[in-house]
N, C-alpha and C. Protein backbone atom coordinates (compact mmCIF):
# COMPACT_ATOMS: atom_id res chain seq x y z
N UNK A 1 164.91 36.06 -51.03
CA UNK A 1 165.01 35.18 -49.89
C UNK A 1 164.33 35.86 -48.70
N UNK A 2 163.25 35.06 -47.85
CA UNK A 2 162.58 35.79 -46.88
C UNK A 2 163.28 34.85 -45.72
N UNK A 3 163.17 35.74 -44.73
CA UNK A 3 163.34 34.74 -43.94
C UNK A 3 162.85 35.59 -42.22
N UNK A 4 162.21 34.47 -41.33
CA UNK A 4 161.40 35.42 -39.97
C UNK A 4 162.53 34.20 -38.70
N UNK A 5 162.06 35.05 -38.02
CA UNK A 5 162.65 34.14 -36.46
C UNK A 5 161.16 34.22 -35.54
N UNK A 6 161.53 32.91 -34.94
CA UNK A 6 160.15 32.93 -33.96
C UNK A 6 159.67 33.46 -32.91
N UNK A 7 160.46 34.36 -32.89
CA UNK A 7 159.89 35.56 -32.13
C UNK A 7 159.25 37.00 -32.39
N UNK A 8 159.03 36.93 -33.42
CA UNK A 8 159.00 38.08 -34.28
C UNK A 8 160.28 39.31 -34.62
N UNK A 9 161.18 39.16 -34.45
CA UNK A 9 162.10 39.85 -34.27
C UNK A 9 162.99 40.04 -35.33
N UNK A 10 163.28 41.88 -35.71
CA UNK A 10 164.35 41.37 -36.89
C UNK A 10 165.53 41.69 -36.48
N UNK A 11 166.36 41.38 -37.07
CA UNK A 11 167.87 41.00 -36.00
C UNK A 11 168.14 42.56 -35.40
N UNK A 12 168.33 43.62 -35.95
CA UNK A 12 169.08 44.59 -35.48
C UNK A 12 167.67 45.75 -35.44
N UNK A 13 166.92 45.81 -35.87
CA UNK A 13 165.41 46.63 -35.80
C UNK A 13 164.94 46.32 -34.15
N UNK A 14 164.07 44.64 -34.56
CA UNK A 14 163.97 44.50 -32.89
C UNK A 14 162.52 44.13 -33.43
N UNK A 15 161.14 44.24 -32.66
CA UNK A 15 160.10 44.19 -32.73
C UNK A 15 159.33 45.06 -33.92
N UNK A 16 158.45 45.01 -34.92
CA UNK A 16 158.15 45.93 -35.83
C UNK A 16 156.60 45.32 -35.89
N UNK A 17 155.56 46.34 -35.86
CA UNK A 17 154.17 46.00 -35.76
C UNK A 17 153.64 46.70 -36.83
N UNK A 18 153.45 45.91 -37.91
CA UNK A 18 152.57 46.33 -39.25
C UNK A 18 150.81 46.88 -38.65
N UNK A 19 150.56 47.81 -38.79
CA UNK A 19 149.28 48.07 -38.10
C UNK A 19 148.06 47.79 -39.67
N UNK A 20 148.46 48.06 -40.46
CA UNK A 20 147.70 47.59 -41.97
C UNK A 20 146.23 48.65 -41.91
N UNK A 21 145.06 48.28 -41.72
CA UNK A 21 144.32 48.86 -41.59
C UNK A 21 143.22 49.12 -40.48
N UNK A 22 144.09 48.18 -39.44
CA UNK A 22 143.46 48.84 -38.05
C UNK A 22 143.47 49.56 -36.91
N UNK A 23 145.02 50.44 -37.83
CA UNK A 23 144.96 51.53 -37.10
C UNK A 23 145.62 52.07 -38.86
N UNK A 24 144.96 53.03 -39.53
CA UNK A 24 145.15 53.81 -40.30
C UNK A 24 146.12 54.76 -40.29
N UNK A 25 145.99 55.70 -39.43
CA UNK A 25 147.09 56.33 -38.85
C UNK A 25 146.79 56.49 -37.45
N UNK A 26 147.84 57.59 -36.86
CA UNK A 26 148.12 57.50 -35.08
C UNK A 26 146.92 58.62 -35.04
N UNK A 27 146.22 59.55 -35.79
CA UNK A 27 144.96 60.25 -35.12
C UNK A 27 143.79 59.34 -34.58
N UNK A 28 143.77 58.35 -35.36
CA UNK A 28 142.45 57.57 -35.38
C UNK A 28 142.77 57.18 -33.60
N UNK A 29 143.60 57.19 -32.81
CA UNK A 29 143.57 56.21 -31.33
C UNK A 29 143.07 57.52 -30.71
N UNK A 30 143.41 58.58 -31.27
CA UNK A 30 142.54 60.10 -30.44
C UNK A 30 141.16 60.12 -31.27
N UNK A 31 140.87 60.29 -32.61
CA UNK A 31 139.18 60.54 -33.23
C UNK A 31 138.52 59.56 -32.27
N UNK A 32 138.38 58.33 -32.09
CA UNK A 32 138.28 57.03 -31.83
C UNK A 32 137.24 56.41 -32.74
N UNK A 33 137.70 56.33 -34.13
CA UNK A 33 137.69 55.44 -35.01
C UNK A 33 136.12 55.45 -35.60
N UNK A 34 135.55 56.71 -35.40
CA UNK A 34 134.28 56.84 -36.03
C UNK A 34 133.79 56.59 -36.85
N UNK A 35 134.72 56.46 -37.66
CA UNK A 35 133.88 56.02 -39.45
C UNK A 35 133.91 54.50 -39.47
N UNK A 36 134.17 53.76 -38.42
CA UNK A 36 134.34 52.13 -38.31
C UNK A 36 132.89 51.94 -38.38
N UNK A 37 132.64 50.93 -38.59
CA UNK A 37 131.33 49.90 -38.90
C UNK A 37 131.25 49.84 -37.58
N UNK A 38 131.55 49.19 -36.24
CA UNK A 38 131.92 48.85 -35.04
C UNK A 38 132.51 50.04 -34.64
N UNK A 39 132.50 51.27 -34.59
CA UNK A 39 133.72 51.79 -33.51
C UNK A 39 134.04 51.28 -32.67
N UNK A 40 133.62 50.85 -31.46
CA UNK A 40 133.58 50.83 -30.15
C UNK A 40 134.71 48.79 -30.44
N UNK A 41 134.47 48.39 -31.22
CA UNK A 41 135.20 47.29 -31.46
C UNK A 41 136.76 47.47 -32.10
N UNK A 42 136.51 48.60 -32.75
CA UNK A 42 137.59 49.17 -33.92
C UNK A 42 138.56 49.49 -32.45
N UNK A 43 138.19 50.41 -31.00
CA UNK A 43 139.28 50.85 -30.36
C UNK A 43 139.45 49.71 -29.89
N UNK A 44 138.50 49.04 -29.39
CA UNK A 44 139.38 47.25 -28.52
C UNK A 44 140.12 46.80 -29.61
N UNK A 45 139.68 46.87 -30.54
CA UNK A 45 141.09 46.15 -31.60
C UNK A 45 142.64 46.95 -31.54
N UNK A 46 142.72 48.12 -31.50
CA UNK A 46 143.37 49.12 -31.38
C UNK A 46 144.58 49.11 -30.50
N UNK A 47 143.33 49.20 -29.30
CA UNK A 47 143.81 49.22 -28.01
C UNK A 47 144.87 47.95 -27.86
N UNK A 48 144.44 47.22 -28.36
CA UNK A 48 145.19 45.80 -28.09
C UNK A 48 146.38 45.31 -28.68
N UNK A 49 146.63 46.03 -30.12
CA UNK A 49 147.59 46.20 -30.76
C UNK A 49 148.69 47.24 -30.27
N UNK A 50 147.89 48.08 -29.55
CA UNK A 50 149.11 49.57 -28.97
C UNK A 50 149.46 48.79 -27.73
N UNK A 51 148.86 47.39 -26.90
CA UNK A 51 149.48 47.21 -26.07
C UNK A 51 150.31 46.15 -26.31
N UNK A 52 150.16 45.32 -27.02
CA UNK A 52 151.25 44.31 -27.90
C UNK A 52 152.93 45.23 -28.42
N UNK A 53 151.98 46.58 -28.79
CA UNK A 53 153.03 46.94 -29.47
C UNK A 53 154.31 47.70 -28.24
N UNK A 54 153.46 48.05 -27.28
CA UNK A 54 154.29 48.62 -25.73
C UNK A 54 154.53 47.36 -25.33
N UNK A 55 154.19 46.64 -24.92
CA UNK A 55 155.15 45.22 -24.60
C UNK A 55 155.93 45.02 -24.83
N UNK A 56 156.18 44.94 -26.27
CA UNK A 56 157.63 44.13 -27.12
C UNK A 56 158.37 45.65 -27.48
N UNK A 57 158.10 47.10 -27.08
CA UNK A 57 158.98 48.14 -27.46
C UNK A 57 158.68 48.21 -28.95
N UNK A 58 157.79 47.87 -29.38
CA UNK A 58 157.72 47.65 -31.31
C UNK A 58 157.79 48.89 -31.69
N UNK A 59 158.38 48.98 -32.92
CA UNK A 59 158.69 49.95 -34.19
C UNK A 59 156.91 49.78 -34.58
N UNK A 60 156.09 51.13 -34.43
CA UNK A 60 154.94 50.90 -35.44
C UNK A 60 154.73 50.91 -36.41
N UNK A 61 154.10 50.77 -37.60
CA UNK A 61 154.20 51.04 -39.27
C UNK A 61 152.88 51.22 -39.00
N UNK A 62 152.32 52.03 -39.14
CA UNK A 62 150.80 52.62 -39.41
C UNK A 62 150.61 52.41 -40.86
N UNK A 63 149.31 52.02 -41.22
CA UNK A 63 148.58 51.45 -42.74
C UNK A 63 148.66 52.79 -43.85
N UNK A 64 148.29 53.93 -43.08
CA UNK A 64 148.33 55.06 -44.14
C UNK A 64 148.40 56.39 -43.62
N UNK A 65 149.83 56.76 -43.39
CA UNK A 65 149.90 57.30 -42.83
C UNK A 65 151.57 58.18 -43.48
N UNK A 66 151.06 59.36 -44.24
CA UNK A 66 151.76 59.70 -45.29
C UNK A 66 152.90 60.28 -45.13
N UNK A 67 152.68 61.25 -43.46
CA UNK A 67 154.20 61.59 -42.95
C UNK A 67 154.93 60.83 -42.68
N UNK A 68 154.34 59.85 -41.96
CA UNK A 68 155.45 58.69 -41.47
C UNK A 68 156.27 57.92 -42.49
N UNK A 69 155.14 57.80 -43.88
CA UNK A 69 155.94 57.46 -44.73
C UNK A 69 156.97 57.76 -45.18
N UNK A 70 157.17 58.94 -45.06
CA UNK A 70 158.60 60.20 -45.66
C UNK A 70 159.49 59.84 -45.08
N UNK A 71 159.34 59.43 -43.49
CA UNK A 71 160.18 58.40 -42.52
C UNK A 71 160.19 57.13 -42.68
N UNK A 72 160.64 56.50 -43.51
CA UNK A 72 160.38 54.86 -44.12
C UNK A 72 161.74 54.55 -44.70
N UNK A 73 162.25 53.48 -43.97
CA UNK A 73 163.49 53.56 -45.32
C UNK A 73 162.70 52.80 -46.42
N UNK A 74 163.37 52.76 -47.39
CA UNK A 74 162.78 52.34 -48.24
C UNK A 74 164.35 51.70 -49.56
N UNK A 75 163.52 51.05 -50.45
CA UNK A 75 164.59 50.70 -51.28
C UNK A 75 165.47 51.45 -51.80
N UNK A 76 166.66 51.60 -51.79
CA UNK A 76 167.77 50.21 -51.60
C UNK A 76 167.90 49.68 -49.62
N UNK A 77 167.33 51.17 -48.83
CA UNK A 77 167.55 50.43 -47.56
C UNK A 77 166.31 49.58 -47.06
N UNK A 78 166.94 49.21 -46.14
CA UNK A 78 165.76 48.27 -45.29
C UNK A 78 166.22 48.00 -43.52
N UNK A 79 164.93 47.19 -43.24
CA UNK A 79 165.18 47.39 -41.58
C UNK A 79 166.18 45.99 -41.47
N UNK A 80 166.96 45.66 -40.72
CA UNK A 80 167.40 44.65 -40.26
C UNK A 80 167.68 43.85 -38.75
């Protein structure tokens, strides 16, 4: 059973921003995203997501990003 509210919000977590693969991990907002096809588009994309994500206070989930993963709950827990 899935279920979202229209605000993006999960009840007791709060704001959570899947970054997927446009922000890889948190070095890439310091390298500034050199190996992009676009760099210079890759940080406005970036940029714009880190300020979405300071707006709403969001939980980040970076796309690949292996320490953070170790910090993940994961199954059986989850965010709520």
């Amino acid at each position: 059973m899935a279920f979202a509210k229209t605000d993006g919000r999960i009840s007791t977590t709060g704001f959570v921003l899947l970054t997927g693969d446009v922000i890889s991990r948190p070095a890439e907002l310091v390298e500034g995203f050199g190996g992009a096809v676009d760099p210079a588009q890759a940080r406005a994309n970036a940029k714009r997501l880190m300020a979405i994500a300071q707006q709403h206070n969001a939980f980040v989930i970076y796309g690949h990003e292996p320490e953070q993963w170790l910090t993940l709950r994961k199954t059986p827990a989850f965010y709520a």
